[in-house]
Protein backbone atom coordinates (compact mmCIF):
# COMPACT_ATOMS: atom_id res chain seq x y z
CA UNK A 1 0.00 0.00 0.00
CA UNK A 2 1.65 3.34 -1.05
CA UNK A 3 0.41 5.61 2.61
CA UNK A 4 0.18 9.71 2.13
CA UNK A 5 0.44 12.04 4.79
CA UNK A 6 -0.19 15.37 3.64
CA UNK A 7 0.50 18.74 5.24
CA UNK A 8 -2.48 19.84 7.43
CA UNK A 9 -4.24 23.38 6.13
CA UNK A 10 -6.45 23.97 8.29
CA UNK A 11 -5.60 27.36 10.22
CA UNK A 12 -2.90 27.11 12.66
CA UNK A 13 -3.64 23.11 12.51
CA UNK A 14 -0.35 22.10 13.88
CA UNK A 15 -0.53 18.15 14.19
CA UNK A 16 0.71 15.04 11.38
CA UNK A 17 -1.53 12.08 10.99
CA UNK A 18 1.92 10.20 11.98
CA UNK A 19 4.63 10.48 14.25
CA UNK A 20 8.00 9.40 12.69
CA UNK A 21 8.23 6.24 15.05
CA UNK A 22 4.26 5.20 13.65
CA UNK A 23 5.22 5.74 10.20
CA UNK A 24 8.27 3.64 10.42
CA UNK A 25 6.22 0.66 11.75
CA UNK A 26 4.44 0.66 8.93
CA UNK A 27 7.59 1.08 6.64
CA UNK A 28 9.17 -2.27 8.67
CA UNK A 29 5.78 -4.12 7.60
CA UNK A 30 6.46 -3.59 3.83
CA UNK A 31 4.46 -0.52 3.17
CA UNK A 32 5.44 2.45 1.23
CA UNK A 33 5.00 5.74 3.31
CA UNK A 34 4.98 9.43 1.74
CA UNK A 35 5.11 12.40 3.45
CA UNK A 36 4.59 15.64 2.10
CA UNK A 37 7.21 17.98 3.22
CA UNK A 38 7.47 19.82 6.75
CA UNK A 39 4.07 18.11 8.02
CA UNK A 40 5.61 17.26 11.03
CA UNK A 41 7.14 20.88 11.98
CA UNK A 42 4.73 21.97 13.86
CA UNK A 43 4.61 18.95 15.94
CA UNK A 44 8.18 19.04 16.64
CA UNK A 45 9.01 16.66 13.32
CA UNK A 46 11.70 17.35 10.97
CA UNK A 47 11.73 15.84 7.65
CA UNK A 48 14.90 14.38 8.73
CA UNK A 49 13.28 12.21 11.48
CA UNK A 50 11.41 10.76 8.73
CA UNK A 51 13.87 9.82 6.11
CA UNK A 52 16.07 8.13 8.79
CA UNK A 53 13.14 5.30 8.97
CA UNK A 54 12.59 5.09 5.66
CA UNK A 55 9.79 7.40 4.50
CA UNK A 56 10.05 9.33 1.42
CA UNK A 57 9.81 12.95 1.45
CA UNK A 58 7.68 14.36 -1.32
CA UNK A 59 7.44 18.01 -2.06
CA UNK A 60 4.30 19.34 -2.41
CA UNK A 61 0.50 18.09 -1.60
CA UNK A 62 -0.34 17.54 -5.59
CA UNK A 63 2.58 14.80 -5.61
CA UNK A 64 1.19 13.53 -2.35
CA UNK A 65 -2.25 13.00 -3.31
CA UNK A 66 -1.16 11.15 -7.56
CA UNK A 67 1.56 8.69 -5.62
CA UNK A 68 -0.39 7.14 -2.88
CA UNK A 69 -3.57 4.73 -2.48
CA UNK A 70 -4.32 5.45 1.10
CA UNK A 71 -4.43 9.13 2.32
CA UNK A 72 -4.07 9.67 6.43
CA UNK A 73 -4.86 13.13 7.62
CA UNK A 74 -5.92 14.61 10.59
CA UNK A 75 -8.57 17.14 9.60
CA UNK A 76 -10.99 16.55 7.31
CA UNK A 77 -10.28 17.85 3.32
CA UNK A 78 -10.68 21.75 2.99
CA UNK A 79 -12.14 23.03 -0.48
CA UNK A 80 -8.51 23.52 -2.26
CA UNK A 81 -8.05 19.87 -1.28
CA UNK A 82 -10.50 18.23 -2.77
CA UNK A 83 -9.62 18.38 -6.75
CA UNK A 84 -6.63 16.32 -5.61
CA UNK A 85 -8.87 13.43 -4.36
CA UNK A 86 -9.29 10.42 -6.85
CA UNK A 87 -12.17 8.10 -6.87
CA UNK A 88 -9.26 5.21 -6.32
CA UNK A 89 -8.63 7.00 -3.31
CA UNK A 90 -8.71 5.61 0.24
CA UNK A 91 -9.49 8.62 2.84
CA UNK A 92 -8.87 7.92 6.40
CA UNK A 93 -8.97 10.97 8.70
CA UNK A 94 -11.47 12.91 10.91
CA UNK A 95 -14.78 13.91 8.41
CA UNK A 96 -17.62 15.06 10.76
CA UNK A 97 -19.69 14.76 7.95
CA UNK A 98 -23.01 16.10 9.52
CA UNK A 99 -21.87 19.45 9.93
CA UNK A 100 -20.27 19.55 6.43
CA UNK A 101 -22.40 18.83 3.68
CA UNK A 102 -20.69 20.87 1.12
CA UNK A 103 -17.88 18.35 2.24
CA UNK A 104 -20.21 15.50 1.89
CA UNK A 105 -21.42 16.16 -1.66
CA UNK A 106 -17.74 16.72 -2.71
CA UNK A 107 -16.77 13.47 -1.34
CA UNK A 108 -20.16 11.62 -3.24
CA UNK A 109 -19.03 13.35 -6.41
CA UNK A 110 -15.25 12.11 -6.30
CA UNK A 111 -16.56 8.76 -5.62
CA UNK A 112 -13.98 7.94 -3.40
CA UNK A 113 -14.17 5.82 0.00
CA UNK A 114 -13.93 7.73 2.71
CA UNK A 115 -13.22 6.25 6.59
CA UNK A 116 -13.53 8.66 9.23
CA UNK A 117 -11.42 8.26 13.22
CA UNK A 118 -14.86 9.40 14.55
CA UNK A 119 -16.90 6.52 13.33
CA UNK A 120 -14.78 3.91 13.84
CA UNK A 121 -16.51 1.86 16.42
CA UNK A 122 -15.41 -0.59 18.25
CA UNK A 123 -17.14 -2.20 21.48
CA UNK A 124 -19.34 1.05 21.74
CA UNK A 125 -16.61 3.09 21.86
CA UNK A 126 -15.20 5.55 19.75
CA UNK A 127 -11.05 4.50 19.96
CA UNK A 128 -9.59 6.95 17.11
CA UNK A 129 -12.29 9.78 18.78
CA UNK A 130 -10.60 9.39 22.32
CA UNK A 131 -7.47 10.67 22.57
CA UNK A 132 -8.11 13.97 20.75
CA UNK A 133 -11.57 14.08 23.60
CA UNK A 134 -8.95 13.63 26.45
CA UNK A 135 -7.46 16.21 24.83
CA UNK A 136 -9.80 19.39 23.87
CA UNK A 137 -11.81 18.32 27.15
CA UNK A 138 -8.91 19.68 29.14
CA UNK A 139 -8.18 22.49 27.11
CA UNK A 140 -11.75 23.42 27.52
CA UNK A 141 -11.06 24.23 31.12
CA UNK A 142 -7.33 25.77 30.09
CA UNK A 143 -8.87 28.10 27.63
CA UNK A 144 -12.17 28.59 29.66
CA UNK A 145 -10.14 29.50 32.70
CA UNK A 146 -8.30 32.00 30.93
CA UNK A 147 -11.29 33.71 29.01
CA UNK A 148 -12.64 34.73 32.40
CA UNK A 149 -9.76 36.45 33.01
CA UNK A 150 -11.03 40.21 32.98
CA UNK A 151 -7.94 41.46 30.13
CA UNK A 152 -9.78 38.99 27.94
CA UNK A 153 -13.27 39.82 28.37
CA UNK A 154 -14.25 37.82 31.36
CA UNK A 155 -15.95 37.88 34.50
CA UNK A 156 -12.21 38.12 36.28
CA UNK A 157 -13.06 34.94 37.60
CA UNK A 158 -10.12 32.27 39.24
CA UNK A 159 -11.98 29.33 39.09
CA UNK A 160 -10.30 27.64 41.73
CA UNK A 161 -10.89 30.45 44.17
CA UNK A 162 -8.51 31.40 47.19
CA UNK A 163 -9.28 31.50 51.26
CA UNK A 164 -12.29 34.27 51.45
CA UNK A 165 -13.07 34.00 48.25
CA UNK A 166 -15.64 32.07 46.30
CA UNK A 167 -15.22 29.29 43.77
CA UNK A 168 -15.89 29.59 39.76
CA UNK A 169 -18.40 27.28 38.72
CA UNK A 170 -18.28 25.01 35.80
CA UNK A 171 -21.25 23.26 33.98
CA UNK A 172 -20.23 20.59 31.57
CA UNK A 173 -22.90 18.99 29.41
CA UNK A 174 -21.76 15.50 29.00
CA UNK A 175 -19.69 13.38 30.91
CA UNK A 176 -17.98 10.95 27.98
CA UNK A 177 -14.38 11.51 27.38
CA UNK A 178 -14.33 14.98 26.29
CA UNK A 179 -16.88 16.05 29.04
CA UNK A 180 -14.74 13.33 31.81
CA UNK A 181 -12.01 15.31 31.09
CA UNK A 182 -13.01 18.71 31.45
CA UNK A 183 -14.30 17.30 35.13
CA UNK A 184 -11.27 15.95 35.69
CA UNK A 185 -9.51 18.74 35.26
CA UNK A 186 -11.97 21.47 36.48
CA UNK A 187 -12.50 19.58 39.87
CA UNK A 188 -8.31 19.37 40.14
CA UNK A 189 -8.02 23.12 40.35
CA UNK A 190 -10.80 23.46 42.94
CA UNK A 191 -14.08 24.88 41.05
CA UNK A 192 -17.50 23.83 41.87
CA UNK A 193 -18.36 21.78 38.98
CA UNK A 194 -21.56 20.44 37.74
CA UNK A 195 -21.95 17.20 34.97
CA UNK A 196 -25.02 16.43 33.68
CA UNK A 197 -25.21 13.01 31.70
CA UNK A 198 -28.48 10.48 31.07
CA UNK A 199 -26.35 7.28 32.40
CA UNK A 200 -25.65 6.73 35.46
CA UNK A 201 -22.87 4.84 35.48
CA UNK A 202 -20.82 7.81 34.15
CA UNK A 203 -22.76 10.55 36.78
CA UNK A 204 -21.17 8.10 39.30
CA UNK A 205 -17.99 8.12 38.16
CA UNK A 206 -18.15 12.19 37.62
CA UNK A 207 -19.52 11.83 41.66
CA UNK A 208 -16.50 10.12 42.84
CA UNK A 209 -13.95 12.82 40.75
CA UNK A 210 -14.44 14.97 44.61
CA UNK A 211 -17.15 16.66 46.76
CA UNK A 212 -16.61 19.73 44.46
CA UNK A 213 -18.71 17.52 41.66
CA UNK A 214 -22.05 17.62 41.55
CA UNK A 215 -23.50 14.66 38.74
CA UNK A 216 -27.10 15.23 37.66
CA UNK A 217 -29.45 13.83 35.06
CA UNK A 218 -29.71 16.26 32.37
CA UNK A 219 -33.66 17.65 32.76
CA UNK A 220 -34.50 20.59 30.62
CA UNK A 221 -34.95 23.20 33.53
CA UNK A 222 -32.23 21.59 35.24
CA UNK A 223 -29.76 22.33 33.46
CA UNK A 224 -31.45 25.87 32.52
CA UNK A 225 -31.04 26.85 36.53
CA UNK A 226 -27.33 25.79 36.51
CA UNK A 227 -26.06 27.56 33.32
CA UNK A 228 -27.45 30.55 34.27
CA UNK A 229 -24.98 30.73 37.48
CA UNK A 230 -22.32 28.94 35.40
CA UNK A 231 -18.69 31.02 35.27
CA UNK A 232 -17.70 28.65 32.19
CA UNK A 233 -19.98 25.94 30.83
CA UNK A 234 -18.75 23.58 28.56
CA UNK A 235 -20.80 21.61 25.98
CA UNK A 236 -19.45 17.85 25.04
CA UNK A 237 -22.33 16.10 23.94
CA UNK A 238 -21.49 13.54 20.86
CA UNK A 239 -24.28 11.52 19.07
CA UNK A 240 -21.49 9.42 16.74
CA UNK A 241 -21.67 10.56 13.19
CA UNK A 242 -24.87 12.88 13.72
CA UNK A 243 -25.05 17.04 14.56
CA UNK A 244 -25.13 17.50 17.60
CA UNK A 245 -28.52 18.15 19.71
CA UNK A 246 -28.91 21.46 21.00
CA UNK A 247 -29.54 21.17 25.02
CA UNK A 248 -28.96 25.20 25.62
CA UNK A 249 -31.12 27.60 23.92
CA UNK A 250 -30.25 31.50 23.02
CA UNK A 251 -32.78 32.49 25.76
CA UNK A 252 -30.78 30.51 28.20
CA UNK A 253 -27.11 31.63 27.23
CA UNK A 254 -29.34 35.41 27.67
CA UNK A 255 -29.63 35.03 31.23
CA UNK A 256 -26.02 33.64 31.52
CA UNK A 257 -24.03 36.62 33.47
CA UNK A 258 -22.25 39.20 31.19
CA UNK A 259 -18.18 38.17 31.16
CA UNK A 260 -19.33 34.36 31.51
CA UNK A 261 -17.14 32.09 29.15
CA UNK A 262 -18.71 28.99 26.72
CA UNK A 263 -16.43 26.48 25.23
CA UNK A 264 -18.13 24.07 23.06
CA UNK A 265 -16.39 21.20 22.31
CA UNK A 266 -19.42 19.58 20.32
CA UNK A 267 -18.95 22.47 18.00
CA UNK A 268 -17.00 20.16 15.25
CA UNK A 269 -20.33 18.45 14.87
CA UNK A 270 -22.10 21.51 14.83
CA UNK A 271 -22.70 22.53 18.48
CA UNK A 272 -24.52 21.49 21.52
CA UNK A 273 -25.60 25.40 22.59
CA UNK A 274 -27.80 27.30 19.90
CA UNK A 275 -25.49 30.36 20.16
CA UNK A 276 -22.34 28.38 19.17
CA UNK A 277 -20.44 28.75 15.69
CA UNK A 278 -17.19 27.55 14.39
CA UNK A 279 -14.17 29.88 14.85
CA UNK A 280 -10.78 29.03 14.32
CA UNK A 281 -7.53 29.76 16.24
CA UNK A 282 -6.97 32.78 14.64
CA UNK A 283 -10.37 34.47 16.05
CA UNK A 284 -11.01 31.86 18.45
CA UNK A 285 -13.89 33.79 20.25
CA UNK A 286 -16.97 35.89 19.86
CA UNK A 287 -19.15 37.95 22.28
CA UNK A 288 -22.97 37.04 22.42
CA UNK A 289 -25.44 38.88 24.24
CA UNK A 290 -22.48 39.95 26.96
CA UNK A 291 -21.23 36.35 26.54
CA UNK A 292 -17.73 35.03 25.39
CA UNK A 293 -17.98 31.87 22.94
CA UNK A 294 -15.14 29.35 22.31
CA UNK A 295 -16.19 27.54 19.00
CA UNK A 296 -12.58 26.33 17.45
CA UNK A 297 -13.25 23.33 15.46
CA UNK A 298 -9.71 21.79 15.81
CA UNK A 299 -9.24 22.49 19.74
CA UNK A 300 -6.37 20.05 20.25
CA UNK A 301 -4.12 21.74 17.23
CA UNK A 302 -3.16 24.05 19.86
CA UNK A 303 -1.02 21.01 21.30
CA UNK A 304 0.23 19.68 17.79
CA UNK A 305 3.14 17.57 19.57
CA UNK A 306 1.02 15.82 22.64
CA UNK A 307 -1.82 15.79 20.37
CA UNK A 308 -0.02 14.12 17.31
CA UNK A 309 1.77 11.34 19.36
CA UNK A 310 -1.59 10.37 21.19
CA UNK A 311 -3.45 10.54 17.75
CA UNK A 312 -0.39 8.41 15.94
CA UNK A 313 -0.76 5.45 18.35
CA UNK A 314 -4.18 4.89 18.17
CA UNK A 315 -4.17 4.74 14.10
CA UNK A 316 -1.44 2.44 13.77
CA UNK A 317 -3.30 -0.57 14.54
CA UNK A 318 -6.10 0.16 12.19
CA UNK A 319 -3.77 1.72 9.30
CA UNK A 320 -1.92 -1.81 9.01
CA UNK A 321 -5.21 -3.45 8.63
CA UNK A 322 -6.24 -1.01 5.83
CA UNK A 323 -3.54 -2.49 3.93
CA UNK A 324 -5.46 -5.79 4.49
CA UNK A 325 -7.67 -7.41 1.68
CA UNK A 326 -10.69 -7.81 3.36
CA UNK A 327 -10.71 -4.87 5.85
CA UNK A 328 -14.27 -3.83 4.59
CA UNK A 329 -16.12 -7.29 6.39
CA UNK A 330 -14.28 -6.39 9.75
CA UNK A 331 -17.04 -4.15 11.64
CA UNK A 332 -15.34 -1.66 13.78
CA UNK A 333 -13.53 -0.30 10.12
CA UNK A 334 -16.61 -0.83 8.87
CA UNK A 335 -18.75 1.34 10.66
CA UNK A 336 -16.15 3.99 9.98
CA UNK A 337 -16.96 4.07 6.30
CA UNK A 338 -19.06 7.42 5.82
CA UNK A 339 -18.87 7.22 1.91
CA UNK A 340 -18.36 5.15 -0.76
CA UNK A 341 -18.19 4.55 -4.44
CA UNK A 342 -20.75 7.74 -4.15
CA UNK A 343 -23.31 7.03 -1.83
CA UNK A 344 -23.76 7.67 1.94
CA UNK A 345 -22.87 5.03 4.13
CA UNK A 346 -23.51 5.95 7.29
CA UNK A 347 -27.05 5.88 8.26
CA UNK A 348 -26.91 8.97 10.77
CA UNK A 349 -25.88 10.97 7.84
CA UNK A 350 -28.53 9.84 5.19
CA UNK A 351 -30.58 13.55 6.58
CA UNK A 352 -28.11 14.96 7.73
């Protein structure tokens, strides 16, 4: 199999599909492996580190995309990409299809197939999803914590508090590995924190994170009365290969307090709060009625070289058995097929 790894273009996207240690692996088990060059740079990767394991270096994305079979990304294909997809073309990278249907006609029209991390399924959980939730549900609270600072719009919050004075609080919607995460690390530095979640099993594990957690079954006016004293609230609600329900109307982020900070993590499938759209790293934020809005769609590029190691050793596994005859009949790669040979795939997308 002749393997791709293209130079991300998405703005200020920093990671590479493959670390230089994955793509040798893959080199050592007979495959071919391109990289287009300086993809790794921004995670810390020299073209060097690549040639010394035997992957070529080729020089721009159009030679990428005629010599190889299989293309890995990170990010899914932005509009000058796609007239360099081929319907022979094997697309593995992160798609979130039901937020992008300009994408999603492109992708019907090429005709190619098209595998995306987020679908990939495998015991009921997401594996190629994880690591970049662990990931952007900590930087939630990172970049939430520092939006309330008062030089960058926000309440002047700390959200751990000090002696005499009072805690931030922190509502997360979601308690899966992005929304764990953010509770995690939000309880860690002391906030009061509140997780809402329809299974219990997770609202018990949230429970046990410290008595600063409060875990609570996600009713409508529920979570209405806790927003609306939330310091940062955080959305991370995922429905696999489907948008994103909205759980927070405009009328509720209206009665949020002016200087309060949302971070919505479920924005790459377009957003679990009605008031969220995308932004990217170079205007990450936006004010709305008073309030700040986080709605990057590639959180975890901020951390290209934590974030591209993670990301590198979860895809190995399934990357060798793309190479495999066969690797259509095997289920959890299966379920990660969105398109293919121009039709939809995936049934969550079919009205999307």
């Amino acid at each position: 199999m002749k393997i791709g790894i293209p130079k991300e273009v998405k703005t200020r996207e920093g990671r590479v599909a493959l670390i230089p240690d994955a793509a040798a692996e893959l080199v050592r088990q007979g495959q071919r492996v391109y990289l287009q060059k300086g993809a790794g740079i921004l995670s810390g990767y020299a073209d060097e580190d690549y040639t010394a394991l035997g992957v070529d270096i080729l020089d721009d994305a159009p030679s990428l995309y005629a010599e190889s079979e299989l293309i890995v990304k990170v990010k899914e294909p932005l509009p000058q990409e796609w007239p360099l997809l081929r319907p022979d073309h094997l697309l593995f990278s992160y798609l979130h299809l039901a937020a992008e249907p300009a994408l999603t006609k492109a992708l019907l029209e090429i005709g190619l197939t098209a595998v995306a991390f987020e679908t990939v399924t495998k015991n009921g959980r997401l594996p190629l999803l994880a690591p970049m939730s662990d990931i952007a549900g900590r930087i939630a609270v990172q970049i939430g914590s520092h939006l309330l600072h008062m030089p960058q719009g926000g309440r002047g919050i700390l959200l751990g508090g000090v002696p005499a004075a009072e805690r931030g609080h922190v509502v997360i919607l979601g308690a899966g590995v992005a929304g764990g995460n953010a509770a995690l690390l939000a309880a860690a530095i002391g906030a009061e924190v509140t997780v809402f979640d329809r299974s219990r099993e997770k609202l018990e594990h949230m429970r046990a994170l410290g008595d600063n957690v409060t875990a609570l079954h996600p009713f409508k006016q529920t979570i209405h009365e806790a927003i609306c004293r939330a310091d940062l609230l955080i959305g991370a609600v995922l429905i696999p290969g489907a948008k994103a329900p909205h759980l927070v109307s405009a009328d509720s982020v209206k009665q949020m307090r002016t200087g309060s900070v949302i971070v919505d993590i479920s924005v790459d499938q377009g957003g679990c709060i009605e008031t969220t759209r995308p932004t990217s790293y170079e205007n990450p934020t936006f004010l709305w009625e008073g309030v700040v809005h986080f709605g990057v769609t590639n959180m975890p590029g901020a951390v290209p070289r934590t974030a591209s190691q993670a990301l590198s050793a979860a895809l190995l596994p399934y990357i060798l058995r793309l190479c495999e005859d066969g690797w259509t009949k095997q289920p959890d790669l299966a379920a990660g097929i969105n398109v293919s040979g121009g039709k939809i795939r995936l049934s969550s997308l079919q009205n999307a």
